[in-house]
N, C-alpha and C. Protein backbone atom coordinates (compact mmCIF):
# COMPACT_ATOMS: atom_id res chain seq x y z
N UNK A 1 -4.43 40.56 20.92
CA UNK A 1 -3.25 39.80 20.51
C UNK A 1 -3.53 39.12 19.18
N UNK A 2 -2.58 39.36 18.34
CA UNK A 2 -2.43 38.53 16.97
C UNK A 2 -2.02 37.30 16.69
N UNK A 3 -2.65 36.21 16.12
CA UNK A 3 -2.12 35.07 16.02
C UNK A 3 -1.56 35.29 14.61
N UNK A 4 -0.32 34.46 15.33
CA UNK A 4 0.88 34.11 13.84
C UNK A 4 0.59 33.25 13.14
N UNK A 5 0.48 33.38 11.66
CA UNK A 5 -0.12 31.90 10.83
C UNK A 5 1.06 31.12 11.13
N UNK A 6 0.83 29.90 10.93
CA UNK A 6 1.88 28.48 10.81
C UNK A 6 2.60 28.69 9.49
N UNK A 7 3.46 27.98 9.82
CA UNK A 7 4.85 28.44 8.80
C UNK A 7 4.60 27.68 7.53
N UNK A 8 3.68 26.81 7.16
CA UNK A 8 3.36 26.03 5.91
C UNK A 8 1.79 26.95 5.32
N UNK A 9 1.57 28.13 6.25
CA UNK A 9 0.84 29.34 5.17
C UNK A 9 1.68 29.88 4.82
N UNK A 10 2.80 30.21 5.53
CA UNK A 10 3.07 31.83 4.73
C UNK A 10 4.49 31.30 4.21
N UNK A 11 4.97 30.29 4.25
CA UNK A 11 6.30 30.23 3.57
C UNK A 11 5.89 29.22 2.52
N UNK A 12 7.00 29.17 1.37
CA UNK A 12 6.90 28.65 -0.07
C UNK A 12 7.98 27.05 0.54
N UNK A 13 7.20 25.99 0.05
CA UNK A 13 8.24 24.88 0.25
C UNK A 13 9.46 24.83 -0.02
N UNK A 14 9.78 25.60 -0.92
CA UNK A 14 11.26 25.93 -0.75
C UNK A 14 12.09 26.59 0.12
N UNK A 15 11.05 27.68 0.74
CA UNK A 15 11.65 28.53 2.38
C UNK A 15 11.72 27.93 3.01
N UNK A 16 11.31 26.95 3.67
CA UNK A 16 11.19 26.13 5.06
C UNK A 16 12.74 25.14 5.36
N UNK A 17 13.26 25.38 6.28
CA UNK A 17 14.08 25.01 7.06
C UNK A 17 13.85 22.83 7.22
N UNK A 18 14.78 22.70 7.57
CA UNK A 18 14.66 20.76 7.22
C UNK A 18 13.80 20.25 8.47
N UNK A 19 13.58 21.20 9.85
CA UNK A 19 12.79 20.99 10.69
C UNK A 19 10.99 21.03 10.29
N UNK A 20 11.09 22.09 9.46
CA UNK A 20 9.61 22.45 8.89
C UNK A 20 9.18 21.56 7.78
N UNK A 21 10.44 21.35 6.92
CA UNK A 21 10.36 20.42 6.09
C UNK A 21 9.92 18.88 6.30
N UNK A 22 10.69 18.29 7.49
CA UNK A 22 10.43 17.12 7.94
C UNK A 22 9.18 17.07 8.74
N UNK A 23 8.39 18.18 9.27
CA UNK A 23 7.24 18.11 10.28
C UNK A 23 6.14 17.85 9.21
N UNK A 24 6.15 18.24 7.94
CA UNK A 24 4.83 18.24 7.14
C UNK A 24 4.24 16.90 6.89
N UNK A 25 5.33 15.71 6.56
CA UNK A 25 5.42 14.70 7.05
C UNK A 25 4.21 14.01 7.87
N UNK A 26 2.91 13.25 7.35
CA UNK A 26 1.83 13.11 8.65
C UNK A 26 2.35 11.43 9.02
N UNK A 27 2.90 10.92 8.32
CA UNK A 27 3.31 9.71 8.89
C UNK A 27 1.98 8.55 8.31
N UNK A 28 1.59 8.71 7.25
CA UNK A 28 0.19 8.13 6.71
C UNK A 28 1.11 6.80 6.10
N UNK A 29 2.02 7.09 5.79
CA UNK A 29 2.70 5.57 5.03
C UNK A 29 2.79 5.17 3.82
N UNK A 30 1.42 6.06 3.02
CA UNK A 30 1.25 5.90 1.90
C UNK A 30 2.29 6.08 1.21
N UNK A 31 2.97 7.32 0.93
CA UNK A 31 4.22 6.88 0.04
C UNK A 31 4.89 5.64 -0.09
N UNK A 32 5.04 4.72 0.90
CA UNK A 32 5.59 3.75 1.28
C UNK A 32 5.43 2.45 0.64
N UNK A 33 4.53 2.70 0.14
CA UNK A 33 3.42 1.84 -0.73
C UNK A 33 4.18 1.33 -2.04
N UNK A 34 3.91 0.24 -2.58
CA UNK A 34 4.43 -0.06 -3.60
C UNK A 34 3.00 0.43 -4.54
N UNK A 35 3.22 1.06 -5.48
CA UNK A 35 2.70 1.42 -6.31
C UNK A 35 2.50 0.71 -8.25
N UNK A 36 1.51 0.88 -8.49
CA UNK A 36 1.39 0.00 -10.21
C UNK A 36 1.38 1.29 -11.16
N UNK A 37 1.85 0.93 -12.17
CA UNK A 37 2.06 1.95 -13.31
C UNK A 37 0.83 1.93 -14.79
N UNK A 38 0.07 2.22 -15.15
CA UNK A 38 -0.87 1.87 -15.96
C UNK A 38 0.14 2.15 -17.09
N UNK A 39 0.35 1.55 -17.96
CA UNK A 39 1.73 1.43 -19.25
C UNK A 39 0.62 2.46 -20.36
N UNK A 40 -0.40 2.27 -19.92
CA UNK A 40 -1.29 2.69 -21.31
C UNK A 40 -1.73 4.39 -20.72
N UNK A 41 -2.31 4.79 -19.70
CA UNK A 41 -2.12 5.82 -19.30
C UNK A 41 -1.45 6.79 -18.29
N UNK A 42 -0.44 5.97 -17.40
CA UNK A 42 0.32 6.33 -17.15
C UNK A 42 -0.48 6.80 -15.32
N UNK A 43 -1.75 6.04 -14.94
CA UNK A 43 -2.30 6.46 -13.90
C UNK A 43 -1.40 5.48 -12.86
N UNK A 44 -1.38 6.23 -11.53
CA UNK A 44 -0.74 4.83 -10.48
C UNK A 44 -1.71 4.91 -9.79
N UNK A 45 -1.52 3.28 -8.88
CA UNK A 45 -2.53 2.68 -8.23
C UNK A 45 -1.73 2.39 -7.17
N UNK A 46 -1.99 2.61 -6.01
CA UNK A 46 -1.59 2.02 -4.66
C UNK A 46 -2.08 0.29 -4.40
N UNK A 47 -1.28 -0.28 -4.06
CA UNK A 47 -0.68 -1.56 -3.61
C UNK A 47 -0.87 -1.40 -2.15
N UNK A 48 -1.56 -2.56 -1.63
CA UNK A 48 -1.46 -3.05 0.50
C UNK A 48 -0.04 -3.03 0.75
N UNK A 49 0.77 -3.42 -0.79
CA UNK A 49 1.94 -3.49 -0.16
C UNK A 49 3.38 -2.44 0.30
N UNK A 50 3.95 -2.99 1.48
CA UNK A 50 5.10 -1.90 2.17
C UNK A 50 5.97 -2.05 2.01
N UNK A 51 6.66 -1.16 2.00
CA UNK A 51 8.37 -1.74 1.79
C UNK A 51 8.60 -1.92 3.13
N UNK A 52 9.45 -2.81 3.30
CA UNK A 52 10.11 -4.10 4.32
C UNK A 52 10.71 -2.87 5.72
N UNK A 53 11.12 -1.97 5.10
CA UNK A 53 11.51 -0.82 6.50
C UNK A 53 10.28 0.09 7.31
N UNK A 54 9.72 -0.07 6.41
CA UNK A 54 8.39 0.80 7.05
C UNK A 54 7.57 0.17 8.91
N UNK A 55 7.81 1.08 9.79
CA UNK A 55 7.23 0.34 10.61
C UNK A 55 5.70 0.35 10.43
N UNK A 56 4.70 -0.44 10.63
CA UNK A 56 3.27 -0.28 10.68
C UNK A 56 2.16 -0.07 11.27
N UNK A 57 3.04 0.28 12.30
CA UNK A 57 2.15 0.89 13.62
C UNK A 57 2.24 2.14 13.77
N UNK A 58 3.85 2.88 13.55
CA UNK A 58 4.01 4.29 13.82
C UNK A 58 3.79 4.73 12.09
N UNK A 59 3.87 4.12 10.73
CA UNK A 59 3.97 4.58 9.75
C UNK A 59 4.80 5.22 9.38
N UNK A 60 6.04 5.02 9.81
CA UNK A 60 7.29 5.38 9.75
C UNK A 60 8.52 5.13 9.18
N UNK A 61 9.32 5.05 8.76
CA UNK A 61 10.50 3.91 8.46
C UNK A 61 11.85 4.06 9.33
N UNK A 62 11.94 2.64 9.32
CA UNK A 62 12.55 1.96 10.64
C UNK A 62 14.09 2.84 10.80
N UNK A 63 14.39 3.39 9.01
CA UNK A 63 15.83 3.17 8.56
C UNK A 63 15.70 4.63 7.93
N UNK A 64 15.29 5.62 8.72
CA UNK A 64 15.08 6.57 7.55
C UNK A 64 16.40 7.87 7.04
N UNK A 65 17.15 7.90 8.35
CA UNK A 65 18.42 8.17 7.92
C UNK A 65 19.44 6.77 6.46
N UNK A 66 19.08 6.09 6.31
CA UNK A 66 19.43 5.65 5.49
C UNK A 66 18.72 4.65 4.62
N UNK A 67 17.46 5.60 3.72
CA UNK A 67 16.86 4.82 3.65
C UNK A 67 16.73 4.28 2.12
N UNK A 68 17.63 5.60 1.44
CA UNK A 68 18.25 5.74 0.00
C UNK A 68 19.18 4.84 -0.33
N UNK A 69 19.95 4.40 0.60
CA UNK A 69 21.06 3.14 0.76
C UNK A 69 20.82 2.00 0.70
N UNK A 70 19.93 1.75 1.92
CA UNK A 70 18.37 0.58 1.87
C UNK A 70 17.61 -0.17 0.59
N UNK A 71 17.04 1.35 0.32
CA UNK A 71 16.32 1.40 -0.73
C UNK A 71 16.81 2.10 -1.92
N UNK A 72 17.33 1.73 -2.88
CA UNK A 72 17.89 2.96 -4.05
C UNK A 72 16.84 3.72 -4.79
N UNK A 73 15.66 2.91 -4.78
CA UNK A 73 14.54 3.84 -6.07
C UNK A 73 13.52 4.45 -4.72
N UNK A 74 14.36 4.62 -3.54
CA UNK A 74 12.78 5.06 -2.23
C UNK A 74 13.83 6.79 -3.29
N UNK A 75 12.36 7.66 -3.03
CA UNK A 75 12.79 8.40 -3.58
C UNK A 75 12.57 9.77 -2.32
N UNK A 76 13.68 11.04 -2.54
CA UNK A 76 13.18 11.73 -1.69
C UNK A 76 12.75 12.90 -2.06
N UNK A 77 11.36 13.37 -1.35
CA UNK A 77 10.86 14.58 -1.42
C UNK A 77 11.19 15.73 -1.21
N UNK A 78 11.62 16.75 -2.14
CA UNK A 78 12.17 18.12 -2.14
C UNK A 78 11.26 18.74 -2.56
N UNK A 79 11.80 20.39 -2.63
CA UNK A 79 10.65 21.43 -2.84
C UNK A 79 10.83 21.24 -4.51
N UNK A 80 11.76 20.94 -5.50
CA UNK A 80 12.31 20.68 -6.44
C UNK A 80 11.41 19.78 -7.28
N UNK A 81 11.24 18.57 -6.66
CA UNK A 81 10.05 17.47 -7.62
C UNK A 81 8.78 17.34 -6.83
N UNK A 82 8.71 17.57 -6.29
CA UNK A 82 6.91 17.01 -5.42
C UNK A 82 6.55 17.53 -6.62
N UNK A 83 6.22 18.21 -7.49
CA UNK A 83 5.52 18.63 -8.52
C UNK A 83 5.18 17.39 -9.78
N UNK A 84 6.37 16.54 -9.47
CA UNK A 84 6.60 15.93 -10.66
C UNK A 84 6.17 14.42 -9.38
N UNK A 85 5.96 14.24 -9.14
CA UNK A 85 5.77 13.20 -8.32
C UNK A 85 4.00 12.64 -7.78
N UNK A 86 3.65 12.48 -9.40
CA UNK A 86 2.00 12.51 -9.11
C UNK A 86 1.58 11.26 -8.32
N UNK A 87 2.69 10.35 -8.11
CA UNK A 87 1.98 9.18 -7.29
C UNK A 87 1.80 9.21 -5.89
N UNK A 88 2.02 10.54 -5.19
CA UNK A 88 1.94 10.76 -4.17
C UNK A 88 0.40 10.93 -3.59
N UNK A 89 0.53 10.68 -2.55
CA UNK A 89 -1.50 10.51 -2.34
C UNK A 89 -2.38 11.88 -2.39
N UNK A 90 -3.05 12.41 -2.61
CA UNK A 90 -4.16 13.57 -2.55
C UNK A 90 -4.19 13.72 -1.63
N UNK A 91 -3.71 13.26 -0.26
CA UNK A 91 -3.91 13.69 1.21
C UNK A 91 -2.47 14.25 1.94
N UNK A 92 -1.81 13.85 1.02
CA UNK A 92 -0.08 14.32 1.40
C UNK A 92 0.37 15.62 1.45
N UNK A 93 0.71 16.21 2.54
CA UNK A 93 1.10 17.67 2.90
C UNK A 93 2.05 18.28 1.44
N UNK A 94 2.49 17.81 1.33
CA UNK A 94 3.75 18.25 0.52
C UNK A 94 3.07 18.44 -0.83
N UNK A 95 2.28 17.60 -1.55
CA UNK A 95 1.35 17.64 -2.47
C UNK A 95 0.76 18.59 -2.35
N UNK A 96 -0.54 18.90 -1.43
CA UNK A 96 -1.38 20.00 -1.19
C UNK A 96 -0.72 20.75 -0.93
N UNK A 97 0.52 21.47 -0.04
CA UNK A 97 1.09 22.83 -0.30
C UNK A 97 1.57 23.24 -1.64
N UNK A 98 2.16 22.43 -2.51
CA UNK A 98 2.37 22.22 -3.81
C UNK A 98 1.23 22.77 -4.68
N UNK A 99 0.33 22.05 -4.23
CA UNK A 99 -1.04 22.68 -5.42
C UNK A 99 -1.69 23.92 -4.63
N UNK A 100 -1.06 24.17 -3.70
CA UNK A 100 -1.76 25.62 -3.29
C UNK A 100 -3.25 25.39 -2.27
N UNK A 101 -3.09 24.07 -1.98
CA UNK A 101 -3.99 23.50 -1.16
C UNK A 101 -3.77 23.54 0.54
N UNK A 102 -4.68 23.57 1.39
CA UNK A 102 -4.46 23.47 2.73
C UNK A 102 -4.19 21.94 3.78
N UNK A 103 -3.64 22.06 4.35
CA UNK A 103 -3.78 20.64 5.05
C UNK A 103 -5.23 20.01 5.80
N UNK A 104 -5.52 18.59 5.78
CA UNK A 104 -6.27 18.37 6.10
C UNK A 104 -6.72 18.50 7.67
N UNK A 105 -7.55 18.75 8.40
CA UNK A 105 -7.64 18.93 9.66
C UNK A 105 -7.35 17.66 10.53
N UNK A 106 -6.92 16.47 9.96
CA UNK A 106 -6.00 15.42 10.93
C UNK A 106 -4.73 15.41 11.04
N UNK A 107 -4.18 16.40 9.88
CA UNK A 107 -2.58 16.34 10.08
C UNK A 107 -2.12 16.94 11.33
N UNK A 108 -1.12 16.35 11.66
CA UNK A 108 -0.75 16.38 13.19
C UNK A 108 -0.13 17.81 13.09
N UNK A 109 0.20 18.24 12.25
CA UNK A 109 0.36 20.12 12.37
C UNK A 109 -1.11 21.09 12.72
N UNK A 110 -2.03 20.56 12.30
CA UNK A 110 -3.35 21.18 12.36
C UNK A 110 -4.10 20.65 14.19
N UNK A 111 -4.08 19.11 13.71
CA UNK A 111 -5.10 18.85 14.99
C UNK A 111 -4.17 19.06 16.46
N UNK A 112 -2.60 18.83 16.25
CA UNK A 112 -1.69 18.84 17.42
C UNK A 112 -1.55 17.53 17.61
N UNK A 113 -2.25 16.47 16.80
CA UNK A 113 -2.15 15.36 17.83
C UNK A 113 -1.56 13.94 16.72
N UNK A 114 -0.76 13.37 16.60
CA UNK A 114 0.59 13.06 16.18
C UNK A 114 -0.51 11.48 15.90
N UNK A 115 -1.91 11.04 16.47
CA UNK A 115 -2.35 9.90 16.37
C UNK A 115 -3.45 10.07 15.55
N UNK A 116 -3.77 11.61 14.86
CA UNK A 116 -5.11 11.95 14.34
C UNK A 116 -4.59 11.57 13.44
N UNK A 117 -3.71 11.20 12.58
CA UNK A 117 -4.29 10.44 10.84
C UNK A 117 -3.93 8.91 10.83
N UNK A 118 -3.77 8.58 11.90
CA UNK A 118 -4.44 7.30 12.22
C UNK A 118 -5.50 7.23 12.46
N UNK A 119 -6.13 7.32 13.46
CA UNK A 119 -7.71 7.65 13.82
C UNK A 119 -8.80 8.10 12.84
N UNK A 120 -8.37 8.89 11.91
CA UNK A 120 -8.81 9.63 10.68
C UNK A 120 -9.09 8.32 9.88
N UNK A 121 -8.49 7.48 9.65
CA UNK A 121 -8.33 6.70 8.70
C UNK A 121 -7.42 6.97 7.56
N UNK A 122 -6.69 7.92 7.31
CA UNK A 122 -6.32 8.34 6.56
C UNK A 122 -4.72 7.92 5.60
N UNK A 123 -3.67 6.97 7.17
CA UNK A 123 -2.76 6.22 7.30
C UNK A 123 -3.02 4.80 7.16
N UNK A 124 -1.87 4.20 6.76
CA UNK A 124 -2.02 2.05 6.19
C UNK A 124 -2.23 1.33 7.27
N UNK A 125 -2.52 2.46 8.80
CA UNK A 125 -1.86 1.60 9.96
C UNK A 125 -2.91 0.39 9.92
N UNK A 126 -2.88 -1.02 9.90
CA UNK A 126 -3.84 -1.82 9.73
C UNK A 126 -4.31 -2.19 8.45
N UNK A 127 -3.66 -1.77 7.47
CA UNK A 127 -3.92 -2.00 5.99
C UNK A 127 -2.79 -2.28 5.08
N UNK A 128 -2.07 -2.24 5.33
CA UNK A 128 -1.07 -3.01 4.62
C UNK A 128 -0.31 -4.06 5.33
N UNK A 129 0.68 -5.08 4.22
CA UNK A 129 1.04 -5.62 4.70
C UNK A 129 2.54 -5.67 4.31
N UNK A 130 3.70 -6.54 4.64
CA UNK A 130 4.82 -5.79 4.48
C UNK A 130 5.72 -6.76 3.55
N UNK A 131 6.55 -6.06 2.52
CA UNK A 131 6.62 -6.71 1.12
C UNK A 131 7.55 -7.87 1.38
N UNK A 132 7.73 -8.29 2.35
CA UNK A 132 8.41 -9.54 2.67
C UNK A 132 7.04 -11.08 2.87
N UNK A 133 6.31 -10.34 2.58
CA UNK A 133 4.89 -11.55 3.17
C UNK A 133 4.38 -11.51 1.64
N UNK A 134 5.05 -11.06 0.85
CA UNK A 134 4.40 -11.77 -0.78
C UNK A 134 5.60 -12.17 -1.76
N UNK A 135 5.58 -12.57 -2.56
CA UNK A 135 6.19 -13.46 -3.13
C UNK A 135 5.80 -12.99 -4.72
N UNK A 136 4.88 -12.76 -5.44
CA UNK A 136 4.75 -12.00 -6.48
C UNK A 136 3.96 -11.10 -6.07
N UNK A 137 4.17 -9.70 -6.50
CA UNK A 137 3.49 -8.54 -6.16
C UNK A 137 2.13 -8.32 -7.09
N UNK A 138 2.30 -8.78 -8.44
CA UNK A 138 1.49 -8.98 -9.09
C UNK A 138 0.32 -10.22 -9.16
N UNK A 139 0.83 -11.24 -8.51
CA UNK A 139 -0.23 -12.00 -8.31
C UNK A 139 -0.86 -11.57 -7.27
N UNK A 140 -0.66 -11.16 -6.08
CA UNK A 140 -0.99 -10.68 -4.63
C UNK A 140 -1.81 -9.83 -5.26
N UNK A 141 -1.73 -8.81 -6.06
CA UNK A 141 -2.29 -7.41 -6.12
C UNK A 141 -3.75 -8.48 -7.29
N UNK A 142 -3.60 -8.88 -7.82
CA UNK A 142 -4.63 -9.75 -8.72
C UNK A 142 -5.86 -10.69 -7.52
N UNK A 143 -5.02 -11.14 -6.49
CA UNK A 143 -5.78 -11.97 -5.86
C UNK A 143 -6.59 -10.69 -4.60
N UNK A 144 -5.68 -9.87 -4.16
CA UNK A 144 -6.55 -8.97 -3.76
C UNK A 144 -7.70 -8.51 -4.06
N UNK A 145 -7.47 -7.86 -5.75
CA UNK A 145 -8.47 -7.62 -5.89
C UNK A 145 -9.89 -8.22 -6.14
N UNK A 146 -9.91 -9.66 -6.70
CA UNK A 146 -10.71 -10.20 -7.02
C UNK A 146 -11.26 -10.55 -4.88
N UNK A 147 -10.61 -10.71 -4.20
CA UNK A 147 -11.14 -10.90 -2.75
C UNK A 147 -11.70 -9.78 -2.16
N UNK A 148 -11.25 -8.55 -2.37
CA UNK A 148 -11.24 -7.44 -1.50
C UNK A 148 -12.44 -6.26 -2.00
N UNK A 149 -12.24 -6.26 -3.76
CA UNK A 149 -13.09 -5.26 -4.44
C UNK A 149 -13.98 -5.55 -5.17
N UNK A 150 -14.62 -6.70 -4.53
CA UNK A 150 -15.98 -7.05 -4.66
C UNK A 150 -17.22 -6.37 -3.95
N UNK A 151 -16.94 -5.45 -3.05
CA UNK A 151 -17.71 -4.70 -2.02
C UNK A 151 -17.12 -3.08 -2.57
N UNK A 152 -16.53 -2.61 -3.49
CA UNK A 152 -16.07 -1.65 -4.10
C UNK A 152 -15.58 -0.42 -2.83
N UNK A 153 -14.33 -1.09 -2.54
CA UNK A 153 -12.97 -0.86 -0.84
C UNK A 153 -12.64 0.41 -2.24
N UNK A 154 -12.69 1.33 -1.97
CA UNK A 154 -11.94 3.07 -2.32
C UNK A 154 -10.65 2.45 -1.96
N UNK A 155 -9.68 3.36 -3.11
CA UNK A 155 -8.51 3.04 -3.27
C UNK A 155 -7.22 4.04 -1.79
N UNK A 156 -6.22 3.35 -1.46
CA UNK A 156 -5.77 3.46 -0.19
C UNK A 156 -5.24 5.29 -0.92
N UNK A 157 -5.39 5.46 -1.86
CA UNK A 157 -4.84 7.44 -2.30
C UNK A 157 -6.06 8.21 -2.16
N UNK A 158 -6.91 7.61 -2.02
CA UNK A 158 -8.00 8.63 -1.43
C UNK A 158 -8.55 8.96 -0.24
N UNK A 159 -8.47 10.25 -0.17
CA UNK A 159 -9.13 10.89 1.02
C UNK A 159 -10.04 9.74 2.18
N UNK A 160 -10.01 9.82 3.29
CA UNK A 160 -10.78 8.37 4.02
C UNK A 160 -12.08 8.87 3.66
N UNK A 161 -13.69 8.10 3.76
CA UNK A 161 -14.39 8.13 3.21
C UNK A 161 -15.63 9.25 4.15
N UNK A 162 -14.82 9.65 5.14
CA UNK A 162 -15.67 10.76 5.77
C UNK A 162 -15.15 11.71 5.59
N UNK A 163 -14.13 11.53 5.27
CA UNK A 163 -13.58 13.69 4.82
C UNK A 163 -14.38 14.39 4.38
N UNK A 164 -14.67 15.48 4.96
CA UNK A 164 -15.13 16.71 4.32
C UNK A 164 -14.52 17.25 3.42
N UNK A 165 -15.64 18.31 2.37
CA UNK A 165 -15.06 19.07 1.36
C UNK A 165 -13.93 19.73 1.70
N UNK A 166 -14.07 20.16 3.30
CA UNK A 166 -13.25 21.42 3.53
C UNK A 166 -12.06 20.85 4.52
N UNK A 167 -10.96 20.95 3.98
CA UNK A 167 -10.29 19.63 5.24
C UNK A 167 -10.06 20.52 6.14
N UNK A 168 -10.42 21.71 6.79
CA UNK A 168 -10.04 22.28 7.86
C UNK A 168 -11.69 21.35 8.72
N UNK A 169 -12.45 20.84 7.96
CA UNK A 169 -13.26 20.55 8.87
C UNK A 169 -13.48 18.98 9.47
N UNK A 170 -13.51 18.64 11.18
CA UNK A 170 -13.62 17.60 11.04
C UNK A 170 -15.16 17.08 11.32
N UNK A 171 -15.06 15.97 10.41
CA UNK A 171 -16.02 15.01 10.55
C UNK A 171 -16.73 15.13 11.89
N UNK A 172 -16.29 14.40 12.93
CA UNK A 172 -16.50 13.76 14.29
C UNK A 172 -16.68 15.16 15.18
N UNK A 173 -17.15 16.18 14.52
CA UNK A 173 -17.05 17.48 15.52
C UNK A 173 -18.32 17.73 15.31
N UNK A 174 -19.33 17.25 14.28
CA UNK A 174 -20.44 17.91 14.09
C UNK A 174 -21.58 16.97 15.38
């Protein structure tokens, strides 16, 4: 008997149906993130901070049928711009099918299990906080850092700090 590849090998993000579309989705939160703009090179930096709909336990948003209404600049992911949308994290499905990359072995399409990129580390669950609990984003993000990245804390867009080269592989299996 032949196994059928999963539908995020063999179809192009633009083939996939809004069910396939919405499953790639790992629920990490990161998009969710308020993000900083470097004016001089144009790099972004992830922020602890969430936008106010995001739940933080499931990494979800509360409001997501309307979340463009909510939010006017939450922006949404099509097969159309993910290309153009570099502030998206290096661990984000939609990104890596984009660059021709594979999913990591916690995404809940790979492992089956809907709590592995929590567990992974790989989601804010426990790391952010929600943009109603600051008051300037820029001072917050200043006082963070001088508290937090004194012990040099890897930035919340990178891979968690046990990933393997190969994300089909996990860590905790060897």
């Amino acid at each position: 008997m032949t196994e059928t590849e999963p539908f995020w090998k063999t179809k192009a993000l633009a083939e996939m149906d809004e069910a396939e579309w919405e499953s790639l989705c790992d629920s990490c939160g990161q998009c969710c993130l308020y993000k900083l703009e470097d004016a001089d090179t144009g790099e972004y930096a992830l922020t602890d901070v969430a936008c106010r709909f995001l739940d933080h336990d499931t990494c979800r948003c509360t409001d997501y049928k309307n979340r463009n209404r909510n939010v006017p600049d939450c922006v949404k992911v099509k097969p159309d711009n993910i290309a153009d949308l570099r502030w998206m994290p290096a661990t984000c499905a939609y990104r890596l099918l984009a660059e021709g990359k594979d999913l990591f072995w916690w995404h809940p399409l790979v492992s089956g299990d809907p709590n592995s990129v929590h567990e992974s580390g790989a989601s804010i669950r426990g790391k952010a906080i929600n943009e109603d609990m600051v008051d300037d984003l820029e001072d917050h993000v200043v006082q963070q850092l001088n508290r937090d990245l004194q012990g040099g804390m890897p930035p919340l867009g990178a891979p968690p700090e046990n990933a393997p080269e190969d994300p089909q592989e996990d860590p905790q299996s060897e």
